[in-house]
C-alpha atoms as a PDB file:
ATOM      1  CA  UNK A   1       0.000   0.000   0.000  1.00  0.00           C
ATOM      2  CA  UNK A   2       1.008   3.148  -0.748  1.00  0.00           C
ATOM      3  CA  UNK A   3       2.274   5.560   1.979  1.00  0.00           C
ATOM      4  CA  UNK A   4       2.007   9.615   1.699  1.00  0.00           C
ATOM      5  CA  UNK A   5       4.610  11.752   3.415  1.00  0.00           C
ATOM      6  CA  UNK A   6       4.373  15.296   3.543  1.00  0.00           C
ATOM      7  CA  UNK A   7       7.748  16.909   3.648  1.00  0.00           C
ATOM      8  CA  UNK A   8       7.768  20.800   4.354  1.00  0.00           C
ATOM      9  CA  UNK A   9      11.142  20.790   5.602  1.00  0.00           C
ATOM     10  CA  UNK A  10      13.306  22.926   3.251  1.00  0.00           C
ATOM     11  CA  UNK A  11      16.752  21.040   3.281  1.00  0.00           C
ATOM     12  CA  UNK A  12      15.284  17.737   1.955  1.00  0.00           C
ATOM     13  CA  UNK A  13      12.723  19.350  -0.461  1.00  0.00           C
ATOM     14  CA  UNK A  14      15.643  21.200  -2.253  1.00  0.00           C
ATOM     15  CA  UNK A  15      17.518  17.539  -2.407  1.00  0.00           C
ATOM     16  CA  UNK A  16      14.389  15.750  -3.189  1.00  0.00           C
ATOM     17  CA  UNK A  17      15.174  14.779  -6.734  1.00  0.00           C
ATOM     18  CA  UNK A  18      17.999  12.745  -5.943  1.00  0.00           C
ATOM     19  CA  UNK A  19      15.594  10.485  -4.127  1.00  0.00           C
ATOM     20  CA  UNK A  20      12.326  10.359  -5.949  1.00  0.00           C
ATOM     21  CA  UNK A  21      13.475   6.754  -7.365  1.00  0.00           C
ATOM     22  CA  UNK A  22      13.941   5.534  -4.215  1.00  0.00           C
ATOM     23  CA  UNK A  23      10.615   6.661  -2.608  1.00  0.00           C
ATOM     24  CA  UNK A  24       8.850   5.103  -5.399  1.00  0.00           C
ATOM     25  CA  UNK A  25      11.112   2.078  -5.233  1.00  0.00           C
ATOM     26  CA  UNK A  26       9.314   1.979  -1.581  1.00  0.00           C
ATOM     27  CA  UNK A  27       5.807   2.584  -2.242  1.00  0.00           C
ATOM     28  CA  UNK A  28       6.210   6.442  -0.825  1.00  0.00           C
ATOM     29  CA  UNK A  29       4.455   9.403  -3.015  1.00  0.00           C
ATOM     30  CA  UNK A  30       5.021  12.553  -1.580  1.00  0.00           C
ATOM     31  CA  UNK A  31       4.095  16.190  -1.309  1.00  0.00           C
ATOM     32  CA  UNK A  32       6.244  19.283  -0.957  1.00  0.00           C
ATOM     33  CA  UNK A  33       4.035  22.479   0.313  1.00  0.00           C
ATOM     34  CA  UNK A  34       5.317  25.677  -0.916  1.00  0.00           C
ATOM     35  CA  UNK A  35       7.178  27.524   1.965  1.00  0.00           C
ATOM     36  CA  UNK A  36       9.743  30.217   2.377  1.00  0.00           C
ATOM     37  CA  UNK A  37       9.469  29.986   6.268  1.00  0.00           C
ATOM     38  CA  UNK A  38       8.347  27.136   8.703  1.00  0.00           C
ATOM     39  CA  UNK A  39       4.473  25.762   8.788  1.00  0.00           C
ATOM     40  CA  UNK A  40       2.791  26.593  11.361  1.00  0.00           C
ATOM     41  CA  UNK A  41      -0.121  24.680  13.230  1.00  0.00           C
ATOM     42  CA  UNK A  42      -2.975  27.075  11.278  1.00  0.00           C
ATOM     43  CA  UNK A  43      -0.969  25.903   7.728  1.00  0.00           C
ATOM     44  CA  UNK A  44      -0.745  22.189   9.058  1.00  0.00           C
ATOM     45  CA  UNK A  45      -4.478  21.642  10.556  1.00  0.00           C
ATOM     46  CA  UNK A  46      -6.122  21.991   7.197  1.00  0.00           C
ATOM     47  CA  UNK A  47      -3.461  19.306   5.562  1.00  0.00           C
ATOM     48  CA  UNK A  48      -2.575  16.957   7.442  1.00  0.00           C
ATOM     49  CA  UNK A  49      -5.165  14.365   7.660  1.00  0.00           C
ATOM     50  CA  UNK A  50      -4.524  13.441   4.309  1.00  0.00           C
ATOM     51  CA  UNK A  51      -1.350  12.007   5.217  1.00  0.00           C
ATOM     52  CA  UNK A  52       0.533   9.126   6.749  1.00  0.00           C
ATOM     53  CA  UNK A  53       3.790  10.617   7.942  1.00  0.00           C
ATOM     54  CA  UNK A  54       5.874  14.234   8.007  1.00  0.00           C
ATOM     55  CA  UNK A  55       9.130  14.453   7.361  1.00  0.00           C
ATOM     56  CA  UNK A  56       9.421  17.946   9.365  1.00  0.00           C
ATOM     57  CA  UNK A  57      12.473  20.634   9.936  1.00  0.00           C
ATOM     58  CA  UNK A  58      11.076  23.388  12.398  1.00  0.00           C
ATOM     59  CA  UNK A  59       7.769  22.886  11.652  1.00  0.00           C
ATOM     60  CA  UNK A  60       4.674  23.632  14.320  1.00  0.00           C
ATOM     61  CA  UNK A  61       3.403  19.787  14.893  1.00  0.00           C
ATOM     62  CA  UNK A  62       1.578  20.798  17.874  1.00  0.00           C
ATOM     63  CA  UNK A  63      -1.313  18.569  19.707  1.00  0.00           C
ATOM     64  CA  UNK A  64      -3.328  20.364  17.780  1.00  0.00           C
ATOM     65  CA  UNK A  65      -1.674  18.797  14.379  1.00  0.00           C
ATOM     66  CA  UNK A  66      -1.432  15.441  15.375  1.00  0.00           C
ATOM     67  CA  UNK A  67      -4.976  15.032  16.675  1.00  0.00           C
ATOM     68  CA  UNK A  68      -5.907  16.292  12.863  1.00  0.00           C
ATOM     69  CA  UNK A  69      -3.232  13.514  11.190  1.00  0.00           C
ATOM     70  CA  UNK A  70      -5.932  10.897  11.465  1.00  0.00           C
ATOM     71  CA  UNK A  71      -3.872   8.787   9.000  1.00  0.00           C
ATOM     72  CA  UNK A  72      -0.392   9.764  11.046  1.00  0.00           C
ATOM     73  CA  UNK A  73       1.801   6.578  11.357  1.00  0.00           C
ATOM     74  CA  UNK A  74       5.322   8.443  12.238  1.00  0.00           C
ATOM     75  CA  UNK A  75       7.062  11.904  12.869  1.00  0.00           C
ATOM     76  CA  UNK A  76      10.504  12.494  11.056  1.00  0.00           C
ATOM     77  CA  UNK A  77      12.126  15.473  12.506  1.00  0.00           C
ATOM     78  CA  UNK A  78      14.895  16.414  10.280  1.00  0.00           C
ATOM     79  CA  UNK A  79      17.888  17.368  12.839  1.00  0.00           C
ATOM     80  CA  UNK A  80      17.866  17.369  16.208  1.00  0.00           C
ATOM     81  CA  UNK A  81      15.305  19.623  18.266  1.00  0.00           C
ATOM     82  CA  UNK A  82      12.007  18.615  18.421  1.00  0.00           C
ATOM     83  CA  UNK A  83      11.137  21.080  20.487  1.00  0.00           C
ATOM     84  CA  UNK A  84       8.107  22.602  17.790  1.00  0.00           C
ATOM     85  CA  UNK A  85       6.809  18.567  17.935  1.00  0.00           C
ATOM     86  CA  UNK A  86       4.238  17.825  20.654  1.00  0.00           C
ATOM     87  CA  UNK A  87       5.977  14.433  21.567  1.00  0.00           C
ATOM     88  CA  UNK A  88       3.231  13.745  24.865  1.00  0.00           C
ATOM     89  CA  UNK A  89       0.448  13.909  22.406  1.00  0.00           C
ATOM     90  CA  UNK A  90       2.046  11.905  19.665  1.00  0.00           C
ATOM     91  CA  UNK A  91       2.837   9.521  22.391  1.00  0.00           C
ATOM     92  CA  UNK A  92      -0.529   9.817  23.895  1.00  0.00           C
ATOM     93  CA  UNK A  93      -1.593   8.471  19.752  1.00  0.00           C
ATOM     94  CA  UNK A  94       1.373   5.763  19.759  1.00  0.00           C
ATOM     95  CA  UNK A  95       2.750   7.963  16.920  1.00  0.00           C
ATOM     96  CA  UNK A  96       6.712   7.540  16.913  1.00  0.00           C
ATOM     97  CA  UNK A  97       8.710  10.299  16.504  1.00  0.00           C
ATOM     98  CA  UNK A  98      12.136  10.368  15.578  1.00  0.00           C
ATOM     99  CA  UNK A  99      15.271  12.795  14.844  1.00  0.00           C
ATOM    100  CA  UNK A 100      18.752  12.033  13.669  1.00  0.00           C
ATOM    101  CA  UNK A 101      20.787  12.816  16.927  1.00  0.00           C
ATOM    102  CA  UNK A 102      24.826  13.449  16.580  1.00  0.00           C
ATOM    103  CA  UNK A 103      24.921  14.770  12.998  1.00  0.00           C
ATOM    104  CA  UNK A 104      25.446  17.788  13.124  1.00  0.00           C
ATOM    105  CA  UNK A 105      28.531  18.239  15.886  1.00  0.00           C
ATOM    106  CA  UNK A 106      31.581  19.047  13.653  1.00  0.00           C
ATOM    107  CA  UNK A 107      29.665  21.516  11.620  1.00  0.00           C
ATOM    108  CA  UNK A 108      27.748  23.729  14.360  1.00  0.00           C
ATOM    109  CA  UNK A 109      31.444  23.320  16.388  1.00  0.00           C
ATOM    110  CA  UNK A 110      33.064  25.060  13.318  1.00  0.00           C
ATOM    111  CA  UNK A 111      30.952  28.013  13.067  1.00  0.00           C
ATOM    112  CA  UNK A 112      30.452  28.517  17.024  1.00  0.00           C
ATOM    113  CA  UNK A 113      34.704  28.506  16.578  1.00  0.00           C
ATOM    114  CA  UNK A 114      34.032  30.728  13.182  1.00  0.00           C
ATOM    115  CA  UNK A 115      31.436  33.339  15.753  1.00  0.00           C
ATOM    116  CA  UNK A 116      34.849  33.265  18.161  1.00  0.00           C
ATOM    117  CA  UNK A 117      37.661  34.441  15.608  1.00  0.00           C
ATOM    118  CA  UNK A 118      34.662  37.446  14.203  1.00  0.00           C
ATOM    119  CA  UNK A 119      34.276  38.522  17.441  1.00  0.00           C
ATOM    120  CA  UNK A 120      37.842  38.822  18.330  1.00  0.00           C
ATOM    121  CA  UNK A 121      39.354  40.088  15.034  1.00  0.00           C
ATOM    122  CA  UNK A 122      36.740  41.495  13.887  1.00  0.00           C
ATOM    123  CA  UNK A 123      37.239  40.468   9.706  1.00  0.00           C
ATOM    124  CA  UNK A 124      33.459  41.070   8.938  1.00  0.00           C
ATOM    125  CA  UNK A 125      34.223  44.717   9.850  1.00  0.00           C
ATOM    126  CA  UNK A 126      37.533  45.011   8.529  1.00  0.00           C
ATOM    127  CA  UNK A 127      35.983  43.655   5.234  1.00  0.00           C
ATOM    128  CA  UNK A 128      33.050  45.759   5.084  1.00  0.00           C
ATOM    129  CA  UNK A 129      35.733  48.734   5.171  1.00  0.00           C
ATOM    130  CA  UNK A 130      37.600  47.902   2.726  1.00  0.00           C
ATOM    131  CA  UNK A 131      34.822  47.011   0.338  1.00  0.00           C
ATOM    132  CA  UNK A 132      33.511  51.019   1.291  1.00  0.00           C
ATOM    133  CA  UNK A 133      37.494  52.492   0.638  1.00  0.00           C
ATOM    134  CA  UNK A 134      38.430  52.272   3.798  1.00  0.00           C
ATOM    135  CA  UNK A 135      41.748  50.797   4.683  1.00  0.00           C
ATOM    136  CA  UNK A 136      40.303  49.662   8.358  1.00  0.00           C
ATOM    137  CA  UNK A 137      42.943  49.074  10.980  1.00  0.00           C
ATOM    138  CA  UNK A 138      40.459  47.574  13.825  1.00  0.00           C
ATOM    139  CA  UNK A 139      42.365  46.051  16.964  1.00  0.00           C
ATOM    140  CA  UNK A 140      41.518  42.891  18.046  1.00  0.00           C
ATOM    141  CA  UNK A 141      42.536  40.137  20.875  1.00  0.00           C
ATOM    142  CA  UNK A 142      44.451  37.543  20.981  1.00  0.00           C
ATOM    143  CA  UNK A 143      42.519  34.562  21.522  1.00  0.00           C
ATOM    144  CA  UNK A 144      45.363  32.330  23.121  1.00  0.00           C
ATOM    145  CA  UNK A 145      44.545  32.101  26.552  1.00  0.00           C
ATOM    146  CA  UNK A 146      41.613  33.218  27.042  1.00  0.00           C
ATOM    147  CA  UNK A 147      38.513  31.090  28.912  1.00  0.00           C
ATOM    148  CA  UNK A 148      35.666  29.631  27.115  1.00  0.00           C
ATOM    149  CA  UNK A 149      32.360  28.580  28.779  1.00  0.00           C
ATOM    150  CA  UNK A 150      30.385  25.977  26.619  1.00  0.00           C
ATOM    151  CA  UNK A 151      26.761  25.135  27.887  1.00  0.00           C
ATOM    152  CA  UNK A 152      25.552  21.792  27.060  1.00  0.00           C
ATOM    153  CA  UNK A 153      28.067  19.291  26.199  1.00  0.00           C
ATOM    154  CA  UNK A 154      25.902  16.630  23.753  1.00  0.00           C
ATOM    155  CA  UNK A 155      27.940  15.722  20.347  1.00  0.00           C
ATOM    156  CA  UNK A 156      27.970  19.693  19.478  1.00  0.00           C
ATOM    157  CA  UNK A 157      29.226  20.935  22.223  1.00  0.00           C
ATOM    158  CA  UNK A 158      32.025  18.072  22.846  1.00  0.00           C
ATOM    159  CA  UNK A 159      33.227  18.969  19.404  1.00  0.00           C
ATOM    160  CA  UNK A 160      33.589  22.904  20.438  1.00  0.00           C
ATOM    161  CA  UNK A 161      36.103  21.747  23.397  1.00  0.00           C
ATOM    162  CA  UNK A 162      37.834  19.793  21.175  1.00  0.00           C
ATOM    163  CA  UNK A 163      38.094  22.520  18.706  1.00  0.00           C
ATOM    164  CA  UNK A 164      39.270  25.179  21.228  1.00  0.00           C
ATOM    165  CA  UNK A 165      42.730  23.870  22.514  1.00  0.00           C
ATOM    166  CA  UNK A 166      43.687  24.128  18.718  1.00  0.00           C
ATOM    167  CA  UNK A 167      43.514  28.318  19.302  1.00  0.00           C
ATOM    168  CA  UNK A 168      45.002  27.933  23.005  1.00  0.00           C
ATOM    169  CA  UNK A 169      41.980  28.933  25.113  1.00  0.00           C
ATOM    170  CA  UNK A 170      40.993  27.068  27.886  1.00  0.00           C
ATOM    171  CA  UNK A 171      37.456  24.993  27.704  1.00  0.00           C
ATOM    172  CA  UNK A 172      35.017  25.246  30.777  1.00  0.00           C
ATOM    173  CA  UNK A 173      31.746  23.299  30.409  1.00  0.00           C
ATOM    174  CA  UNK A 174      28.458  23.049  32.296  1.00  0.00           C
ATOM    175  CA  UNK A 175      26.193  20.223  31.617  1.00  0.00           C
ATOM    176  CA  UNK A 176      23.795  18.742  34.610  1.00  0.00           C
ATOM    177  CA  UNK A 177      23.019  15.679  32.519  1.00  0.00           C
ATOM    178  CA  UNK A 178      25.816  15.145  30.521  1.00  0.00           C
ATOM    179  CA  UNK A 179      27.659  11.583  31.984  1.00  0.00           C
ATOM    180  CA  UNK A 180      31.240  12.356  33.601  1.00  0.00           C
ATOM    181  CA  UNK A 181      34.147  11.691  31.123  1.00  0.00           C
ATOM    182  CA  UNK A 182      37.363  11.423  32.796  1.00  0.00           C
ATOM    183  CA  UNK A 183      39.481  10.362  29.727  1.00  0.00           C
ATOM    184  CA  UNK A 184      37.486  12.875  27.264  1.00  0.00           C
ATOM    185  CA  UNK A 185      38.532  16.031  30.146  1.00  0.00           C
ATOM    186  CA  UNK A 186      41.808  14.966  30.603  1.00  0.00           C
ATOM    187  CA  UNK A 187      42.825  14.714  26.452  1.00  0.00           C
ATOM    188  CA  UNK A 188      40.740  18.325  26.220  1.00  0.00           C
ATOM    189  CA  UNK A 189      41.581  20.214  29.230  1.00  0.00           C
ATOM    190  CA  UNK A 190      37.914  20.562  30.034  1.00  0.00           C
ATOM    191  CA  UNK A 191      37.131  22.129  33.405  1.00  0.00           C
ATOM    192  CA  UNK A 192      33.387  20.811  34.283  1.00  0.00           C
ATOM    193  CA  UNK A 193      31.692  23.540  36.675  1.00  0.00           C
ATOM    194  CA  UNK A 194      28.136  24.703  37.446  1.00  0.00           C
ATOM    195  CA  UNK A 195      26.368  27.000  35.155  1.00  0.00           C
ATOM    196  CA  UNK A 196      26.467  30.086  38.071  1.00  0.00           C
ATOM    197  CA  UNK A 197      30.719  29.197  38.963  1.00  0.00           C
ATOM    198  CA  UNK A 198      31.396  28.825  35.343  1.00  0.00           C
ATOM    199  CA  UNK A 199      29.960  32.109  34.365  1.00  0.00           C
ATOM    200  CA  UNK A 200      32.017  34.724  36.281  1.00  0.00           C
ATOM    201  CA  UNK A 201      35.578  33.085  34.539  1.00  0.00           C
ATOM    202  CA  UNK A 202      34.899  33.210  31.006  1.00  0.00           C
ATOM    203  CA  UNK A 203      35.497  35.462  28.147  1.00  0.00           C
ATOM    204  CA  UNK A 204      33.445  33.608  26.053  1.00  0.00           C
ATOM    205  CA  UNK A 205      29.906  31.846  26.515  1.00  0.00           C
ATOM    206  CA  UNK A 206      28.872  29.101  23.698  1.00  0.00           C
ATOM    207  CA  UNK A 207      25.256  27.885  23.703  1.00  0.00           C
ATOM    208  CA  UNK A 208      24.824  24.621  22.527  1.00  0.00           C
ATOM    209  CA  UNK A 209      22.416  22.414  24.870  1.00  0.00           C
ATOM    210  CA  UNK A 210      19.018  21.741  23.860  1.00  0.00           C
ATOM    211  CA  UNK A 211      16.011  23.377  24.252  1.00  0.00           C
ATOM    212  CA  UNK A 212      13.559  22.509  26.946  1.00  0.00           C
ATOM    213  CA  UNK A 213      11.481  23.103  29.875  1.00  0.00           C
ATOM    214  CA  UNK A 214      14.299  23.658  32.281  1.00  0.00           C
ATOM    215  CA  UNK A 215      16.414  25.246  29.280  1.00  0.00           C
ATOM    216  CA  UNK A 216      14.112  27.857  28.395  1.00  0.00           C
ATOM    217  CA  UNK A 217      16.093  31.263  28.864  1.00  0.00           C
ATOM    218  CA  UNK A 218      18.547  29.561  30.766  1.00  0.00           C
ATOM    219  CA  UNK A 219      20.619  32.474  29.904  1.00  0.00           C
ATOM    220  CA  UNK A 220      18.979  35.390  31.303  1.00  0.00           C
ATOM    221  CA  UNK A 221      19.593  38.581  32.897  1.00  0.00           C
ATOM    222  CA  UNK A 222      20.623  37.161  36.360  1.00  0.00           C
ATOM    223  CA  UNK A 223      22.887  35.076  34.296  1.00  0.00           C
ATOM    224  CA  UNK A 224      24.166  37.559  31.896  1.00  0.00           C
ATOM    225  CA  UNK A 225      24.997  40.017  35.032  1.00  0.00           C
ATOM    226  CA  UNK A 226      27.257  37.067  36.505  1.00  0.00           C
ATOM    227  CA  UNK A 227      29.422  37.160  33.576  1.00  0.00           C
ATOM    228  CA  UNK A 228      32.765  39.229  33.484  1.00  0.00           C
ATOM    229  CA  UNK A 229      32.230  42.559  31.706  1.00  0.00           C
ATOM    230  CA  UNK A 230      32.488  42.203  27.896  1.00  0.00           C
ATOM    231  CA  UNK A 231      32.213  38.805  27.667  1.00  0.00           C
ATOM    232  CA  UNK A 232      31.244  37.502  24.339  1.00  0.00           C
ATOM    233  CA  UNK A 233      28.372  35.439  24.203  1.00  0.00           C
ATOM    234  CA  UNK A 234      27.536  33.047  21.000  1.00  0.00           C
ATOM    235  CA  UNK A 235      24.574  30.902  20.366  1.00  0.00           C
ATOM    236  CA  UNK A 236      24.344  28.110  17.949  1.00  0.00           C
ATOM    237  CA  UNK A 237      21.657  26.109  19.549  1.00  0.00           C
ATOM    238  CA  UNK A 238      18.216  27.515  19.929  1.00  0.00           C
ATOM    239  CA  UNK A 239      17.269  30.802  20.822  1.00  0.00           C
ATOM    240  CA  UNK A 240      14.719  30.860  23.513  1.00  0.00           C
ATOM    241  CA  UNK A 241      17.505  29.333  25.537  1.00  0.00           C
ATOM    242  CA  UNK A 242      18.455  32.730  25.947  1.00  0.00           C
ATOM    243  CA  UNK A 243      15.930  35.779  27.118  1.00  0.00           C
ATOM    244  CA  UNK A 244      16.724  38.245  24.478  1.00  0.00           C
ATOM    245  CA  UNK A 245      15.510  41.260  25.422  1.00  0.00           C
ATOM    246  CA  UNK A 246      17.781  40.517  28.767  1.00  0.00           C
ATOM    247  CA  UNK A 247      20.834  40.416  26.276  1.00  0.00           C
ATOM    248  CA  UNK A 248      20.137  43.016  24.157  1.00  0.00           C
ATOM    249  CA  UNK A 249      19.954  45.257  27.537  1.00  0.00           C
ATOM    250  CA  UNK A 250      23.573  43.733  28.333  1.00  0.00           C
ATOM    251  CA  UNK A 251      24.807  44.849  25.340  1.00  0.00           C
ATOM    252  CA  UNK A 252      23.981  47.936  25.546  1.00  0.00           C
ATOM    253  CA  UNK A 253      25.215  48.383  29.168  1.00  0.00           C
ATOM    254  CA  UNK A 254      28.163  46.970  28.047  1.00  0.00           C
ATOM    255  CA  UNK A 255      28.063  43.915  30.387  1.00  0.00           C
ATOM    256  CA  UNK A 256      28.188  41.795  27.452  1.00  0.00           C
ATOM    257  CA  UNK A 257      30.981  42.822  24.702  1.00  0.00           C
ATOM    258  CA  UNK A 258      29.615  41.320  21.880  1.00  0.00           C
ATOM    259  CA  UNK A 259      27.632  38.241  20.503  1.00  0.00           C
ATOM    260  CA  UNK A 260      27.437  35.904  17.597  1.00  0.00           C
ATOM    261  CA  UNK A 261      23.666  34.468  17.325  1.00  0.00           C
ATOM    262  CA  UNK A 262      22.424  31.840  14.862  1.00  0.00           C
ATOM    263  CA  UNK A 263      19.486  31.711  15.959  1.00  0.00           C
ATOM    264  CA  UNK A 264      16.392  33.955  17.727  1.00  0.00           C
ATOM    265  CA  UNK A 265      13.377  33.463  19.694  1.00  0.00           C
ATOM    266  CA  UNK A 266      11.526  35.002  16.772  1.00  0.00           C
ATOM    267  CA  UNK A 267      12.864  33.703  13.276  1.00  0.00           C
ATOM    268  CA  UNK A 268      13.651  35.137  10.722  1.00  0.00           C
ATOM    269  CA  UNK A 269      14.524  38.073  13.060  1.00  0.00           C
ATOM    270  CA  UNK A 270      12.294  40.841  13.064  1.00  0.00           C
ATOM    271  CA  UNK A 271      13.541  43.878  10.510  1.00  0.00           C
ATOM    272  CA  UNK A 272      12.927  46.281  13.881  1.00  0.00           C
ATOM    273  CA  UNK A 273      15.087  43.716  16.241  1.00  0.00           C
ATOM    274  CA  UNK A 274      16.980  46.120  17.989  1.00  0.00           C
ATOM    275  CA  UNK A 275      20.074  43.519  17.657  1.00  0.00           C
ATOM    276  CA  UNK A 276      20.652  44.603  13.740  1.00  0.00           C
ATOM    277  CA  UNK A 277      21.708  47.795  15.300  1.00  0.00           C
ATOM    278  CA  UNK A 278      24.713  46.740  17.167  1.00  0.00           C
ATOM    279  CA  UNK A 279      28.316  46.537  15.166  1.00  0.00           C
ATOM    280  CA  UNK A 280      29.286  44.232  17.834  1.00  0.00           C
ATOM    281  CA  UNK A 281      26.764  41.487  17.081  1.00  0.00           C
ATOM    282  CA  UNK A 282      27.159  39.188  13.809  1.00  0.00           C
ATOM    283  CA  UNK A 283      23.836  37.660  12.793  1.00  0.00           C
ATOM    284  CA  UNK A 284      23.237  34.094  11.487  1.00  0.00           C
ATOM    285  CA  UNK A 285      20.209  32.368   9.717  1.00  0.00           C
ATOM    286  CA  UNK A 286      20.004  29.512  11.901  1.00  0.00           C
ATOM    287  CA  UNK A 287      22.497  27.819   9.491  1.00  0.00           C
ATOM    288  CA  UNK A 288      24.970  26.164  11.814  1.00  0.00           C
ATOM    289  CA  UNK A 289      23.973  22.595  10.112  1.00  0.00           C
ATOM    290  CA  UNK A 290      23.734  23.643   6.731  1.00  0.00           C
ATOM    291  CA  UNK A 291      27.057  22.116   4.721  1.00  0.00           C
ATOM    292  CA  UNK A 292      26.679  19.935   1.689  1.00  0.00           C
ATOM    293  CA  UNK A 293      28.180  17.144   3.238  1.00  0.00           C
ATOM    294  CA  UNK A 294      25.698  17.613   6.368  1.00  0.00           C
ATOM    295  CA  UNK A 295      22.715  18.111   5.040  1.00  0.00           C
ATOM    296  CA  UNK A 296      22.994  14.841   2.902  1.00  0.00           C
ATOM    297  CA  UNK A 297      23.968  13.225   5.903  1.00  0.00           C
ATOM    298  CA  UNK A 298      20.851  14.090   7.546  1.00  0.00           C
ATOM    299  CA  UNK A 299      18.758  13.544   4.640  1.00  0.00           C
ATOM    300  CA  UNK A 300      19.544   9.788   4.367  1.00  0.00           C
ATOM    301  CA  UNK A 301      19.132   9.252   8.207  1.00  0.00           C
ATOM    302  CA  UNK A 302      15.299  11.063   8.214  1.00  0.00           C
ATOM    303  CA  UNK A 303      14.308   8.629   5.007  1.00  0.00           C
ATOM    304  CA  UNK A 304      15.629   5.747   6.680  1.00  0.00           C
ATOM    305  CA  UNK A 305      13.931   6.939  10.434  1.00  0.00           C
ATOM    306  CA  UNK A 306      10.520   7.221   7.442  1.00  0.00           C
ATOM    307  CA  UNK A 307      10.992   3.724   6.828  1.00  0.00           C
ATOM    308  CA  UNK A 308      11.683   2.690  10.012  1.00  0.00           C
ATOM    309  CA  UNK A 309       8.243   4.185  11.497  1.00  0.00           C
ATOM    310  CA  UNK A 310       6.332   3.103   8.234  1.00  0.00           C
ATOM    311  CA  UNK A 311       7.370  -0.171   8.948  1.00  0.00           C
ATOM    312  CA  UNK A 312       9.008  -0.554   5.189  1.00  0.00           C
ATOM    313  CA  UNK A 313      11.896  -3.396   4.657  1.00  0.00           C
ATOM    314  CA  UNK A 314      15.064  -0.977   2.766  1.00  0.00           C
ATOM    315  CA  UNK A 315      15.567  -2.556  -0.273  1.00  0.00           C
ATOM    316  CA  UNK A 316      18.811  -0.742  -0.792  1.00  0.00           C
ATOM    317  CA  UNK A 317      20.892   2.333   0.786  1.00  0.00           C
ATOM    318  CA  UNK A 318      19.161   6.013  -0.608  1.00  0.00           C
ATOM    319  CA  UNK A 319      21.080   8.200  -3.213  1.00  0.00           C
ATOM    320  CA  UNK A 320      22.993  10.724  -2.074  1.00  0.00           C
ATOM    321  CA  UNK A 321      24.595   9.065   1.300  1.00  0.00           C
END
């Protein structure tokens, strides 16, 4: 029997040729809506009962949703938070719902490291000078010894503390759940602290834990006022984990010194977000994952999780793996 997938999540619809013979090959037809931005529930309600499965990025599949997905079989988030997926009332339906965990720590690590150099030697600036005649002769700082707080230490945020004793700074790390890892400290030079001890030593803050419950604004204005003054603070996991109107007030006090953000509690960020007005702020677009090599990664892993909650046998590996 054939099964119907919608898939409104951008990265695999602008891959989806490469796998159209394979869906067929499994019995899968599916449907791409038009979107520029995320669905939300009031786009998803009117669709989704004609299908058997979603193949979602940061789509809204909210209680609502799933009670209208009469036909729902399984949830394929592509990436890793599944924060925008009501997993107690897909549960509550005995509707699986699966991610592709670990797949994405190299390349978030290499732009969180990429936010670090900007803000320190400051080449977006410098560049933008040049390009407007100006022969720019910014200072920056030297990175090599300086303290680096990472929050969360998952796959993403293991491969940041690996990544920083290449520049010479010094990795702290705060992560109530993560396991202890003796051998992984001692080859890093990790320093494991609470969130509130780690805070007042660093230069740097790097967000990269997940977003929940207890992680929502996690990093708010208490937190940002235990910081050293002009610490940098960069975000490359989600950004409710950090209140930002509280940062946006530290940066103008000049408690925080700069920040590099990939991501926003509103997204994309709003044209009259007062962060677009600060030189010491670089902007993202939520595109810490987004590499040719990881995206096709990920792609293969959400058609095989498809398969996997469709209860379809693989008949051979997907193209494009």
């Amino acid at each position: 029997m054939t099964a119907h997938v919608l898939i409104p999540c951008r990265q695999l619809q602008s891959c989806i040729d490469q796998f159209r013979g394979w869906l067929a090959d499994h019995d899968i037809t599916v449907e791409l809506p038009p979107t520029l931005q995320h669905l939300t529930e009031e786009d998803l309600v009117p669709i989704i009962g004609r299908f058997d499965a979603i193949v979602a990025g940061d789509d809204q599949v909210s209680r609502k949703v799933i009670e209208a997905g009469t036909r729902l079989k399984v949830i394929c988030k592509w990436g890793i938070g599944i924060d925008a997926i009501d997993t107690a009332a897909a549960a509550e339906r005995n509707i699986p719902v699966y991610n592709t965990p670990g797949m994405f720590g190299e390349e978030v690590a290499d732009m969180a490291l990429g936010y670090v150099i900007l803000l320190a030697r400051p080449l977006h600036l410098i560049d933008r000078g040049v390009r407007d005649g100006v022969w720019s002769k910014l200072r920056g700082t030297t990175l090599s010894g300086l303290r680096v707080g990472v929050v969360g230490l998952g796959s993403i945020g293991r491969a940041v503390v690996r990544r920083l004793g290449g520049f010479g700074l010094l990795a702290y790390g705060s992560d109530p759940h993560a396991a202890p890892d003796p051998d992984f400290d001692a080859r890093t030079g990790l320093t494991r602290l609470p969130l509130a001890e780690m805070l007042p030593q660093v230069d740097y803050l790097i967000v990269t834990c997940n977003l929940t419950p207890d992680s929502f604004h996690l990093i708010d204005a208490p937190a940002l006022a235990r910081l050293k003054k002009g610490a940098k603070v960069i975000n490359v996991s989600r950004g409710s984990i950090i209140d930002e109107k509280a940062l946006i007030a530290a940066l103008a006090s000049g408690q925080v010194g700069g920040a590099g953000l990939d991501v926003f509690e509103e997204e994309p960020l709003p044209a009259d977000s007062p962060l677009r007005g600060f030189d010491n702020v670089i902007l993202g677009a939520h595109n810490g994952s987004n590499t040719h090599e990881g995206v096709d990664r990920v792609n293969v892993a959400a058609l095989r999780n498809l398969l996997r909650g469709l209860g379809i046998a693989e008949k051979y590996p997907p193209a494009g793996g």
